[in-house]
Protein backbone atom coordinates (compact mmCIF):
# COMPACT_ATOMS: atom_id res chain seq x y z
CA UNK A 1 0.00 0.00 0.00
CA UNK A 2 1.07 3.37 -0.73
CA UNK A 3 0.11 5.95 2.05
CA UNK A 4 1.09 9.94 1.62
CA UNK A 5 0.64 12.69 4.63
CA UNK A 6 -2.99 14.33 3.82
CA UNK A 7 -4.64 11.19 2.54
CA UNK A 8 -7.96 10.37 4.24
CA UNK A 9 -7.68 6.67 5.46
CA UNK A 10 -10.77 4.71 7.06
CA UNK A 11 -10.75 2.99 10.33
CA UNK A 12 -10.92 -0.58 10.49
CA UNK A 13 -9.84 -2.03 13.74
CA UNK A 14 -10.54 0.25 16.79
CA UNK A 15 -9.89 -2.39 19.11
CA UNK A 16 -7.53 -2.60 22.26
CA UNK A 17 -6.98 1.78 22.29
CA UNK A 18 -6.17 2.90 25.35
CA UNK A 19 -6.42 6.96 25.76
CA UNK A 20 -6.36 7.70 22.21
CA UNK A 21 -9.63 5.92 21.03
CA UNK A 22 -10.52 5.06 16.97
CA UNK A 23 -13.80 4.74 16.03
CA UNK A 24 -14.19 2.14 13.23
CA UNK A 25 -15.15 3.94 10.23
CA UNK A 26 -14.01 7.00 11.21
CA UNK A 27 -12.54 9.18 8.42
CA UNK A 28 -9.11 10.50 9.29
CA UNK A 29 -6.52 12.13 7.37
CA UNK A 30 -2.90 10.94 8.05
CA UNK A 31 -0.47 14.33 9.74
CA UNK A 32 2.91 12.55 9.75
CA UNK A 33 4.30 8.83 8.73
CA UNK A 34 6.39 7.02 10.48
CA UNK A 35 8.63 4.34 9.39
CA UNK A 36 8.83 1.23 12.38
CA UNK A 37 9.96 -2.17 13.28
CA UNK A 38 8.88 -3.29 15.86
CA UNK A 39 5.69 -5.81 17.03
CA UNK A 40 2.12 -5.06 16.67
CA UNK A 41 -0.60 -7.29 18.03
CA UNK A 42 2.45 -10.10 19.11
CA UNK A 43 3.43 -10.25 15.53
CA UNK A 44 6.23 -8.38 14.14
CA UNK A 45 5.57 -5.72 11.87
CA UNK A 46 7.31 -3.28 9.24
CA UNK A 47 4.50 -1.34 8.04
CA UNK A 48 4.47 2.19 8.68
CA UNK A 49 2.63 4.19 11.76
CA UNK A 50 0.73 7.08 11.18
CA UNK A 51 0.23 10.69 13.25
CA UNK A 52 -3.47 11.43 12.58
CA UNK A 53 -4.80 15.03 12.38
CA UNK A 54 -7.82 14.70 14.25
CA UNK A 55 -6.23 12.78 17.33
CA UNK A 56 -4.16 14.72 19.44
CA UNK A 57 -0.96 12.67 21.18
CA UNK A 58 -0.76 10.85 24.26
CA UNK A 59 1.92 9.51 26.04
CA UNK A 60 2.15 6.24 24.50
CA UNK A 61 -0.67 6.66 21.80
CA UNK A 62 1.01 9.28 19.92
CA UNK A 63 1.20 7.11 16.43
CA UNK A 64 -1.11 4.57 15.07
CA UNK A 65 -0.26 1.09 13.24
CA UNK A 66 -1.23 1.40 9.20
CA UNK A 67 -2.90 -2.24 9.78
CA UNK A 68 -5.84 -0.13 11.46
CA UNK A 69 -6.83 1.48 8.12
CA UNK A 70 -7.45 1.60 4.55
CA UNK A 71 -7.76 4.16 2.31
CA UNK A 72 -11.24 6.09 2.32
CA UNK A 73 -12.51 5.76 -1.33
CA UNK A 74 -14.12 8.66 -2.92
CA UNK A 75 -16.88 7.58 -6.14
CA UNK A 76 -17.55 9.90 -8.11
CA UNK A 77 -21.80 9.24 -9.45
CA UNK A 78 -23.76 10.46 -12.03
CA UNK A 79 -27.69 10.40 -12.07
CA UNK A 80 -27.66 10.49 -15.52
CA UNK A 81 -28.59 7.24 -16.70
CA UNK A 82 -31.46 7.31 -14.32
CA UNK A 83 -32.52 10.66 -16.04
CA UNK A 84 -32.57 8.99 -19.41
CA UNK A 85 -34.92 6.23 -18.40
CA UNK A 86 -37.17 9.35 -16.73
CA UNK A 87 -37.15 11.36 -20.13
CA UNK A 88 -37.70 8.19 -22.06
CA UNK A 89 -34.03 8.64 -24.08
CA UNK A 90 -31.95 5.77 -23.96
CA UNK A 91 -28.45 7.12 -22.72
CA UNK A 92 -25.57 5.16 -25.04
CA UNK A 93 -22.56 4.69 -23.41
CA UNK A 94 -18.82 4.81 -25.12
CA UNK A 95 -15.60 5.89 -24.17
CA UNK A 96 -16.39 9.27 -25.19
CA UNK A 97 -18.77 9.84 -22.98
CA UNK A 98 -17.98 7.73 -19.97
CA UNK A 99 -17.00 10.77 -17.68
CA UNK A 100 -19.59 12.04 -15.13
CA UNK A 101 -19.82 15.62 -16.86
CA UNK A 102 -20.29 14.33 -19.74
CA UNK A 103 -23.18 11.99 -19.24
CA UNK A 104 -25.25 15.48 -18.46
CA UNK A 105 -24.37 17.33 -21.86
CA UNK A 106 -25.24 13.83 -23.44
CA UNK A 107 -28.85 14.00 -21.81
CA UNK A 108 -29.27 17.81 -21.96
CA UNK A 109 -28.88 17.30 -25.86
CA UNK A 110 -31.63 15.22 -26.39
């Protein structure tokens, strides 16, 4: 996985926080990363810890293992096929006009 500071990562394992809590799925965006070795739930682990921006540090919970997240995924959706079936105009789809402004202009034509 490639991480980089200011990407928003989701939470997916909250469990066993002490001060610092996570709530699983949680948005966060990652402040600092920090390279490790070390062991993480009795196993050792490489991966990377990460500084969050909305959790301020505590002694011992400053930095959180990467295992704990993924990255949040942002889908970008058009409406515009369910417009077409509304105004009774089939929409076609090709490569031309497979990106979400498009679809509109493709509609609005009709």
């Amino acid at each position: 996985m490639i991480w980089r500071v200011g990407m928003e990562i989701v939470c997916v394992d909250g469990t066993g926080m002490g001060v610092n809590r996570l709530t699983e799925g949680a948005v966060y965006t990652i402040a600092e990363i920090i390279q490790v070795t070390g062991k993480w739930k009795g196993s050792h682990s490489d991966n990377p810890v990460f500084r969050l921006c909305e959790v301020s540090p505590a002694p011992g919970y400053d930095a959180f293992a990467s295992e704990r997240f993924k990255p949040a995924v942002k889908r970008k959706t058009s409406i515009a096929v369910f417009e077409s079936i509304l105004s009774g105009n089939p929409l076609i789809i090709t490569d031309e006009n497979t990106r979400a402004d498009n679809f509109r202009e493709n509609v609005d034509a009709r």
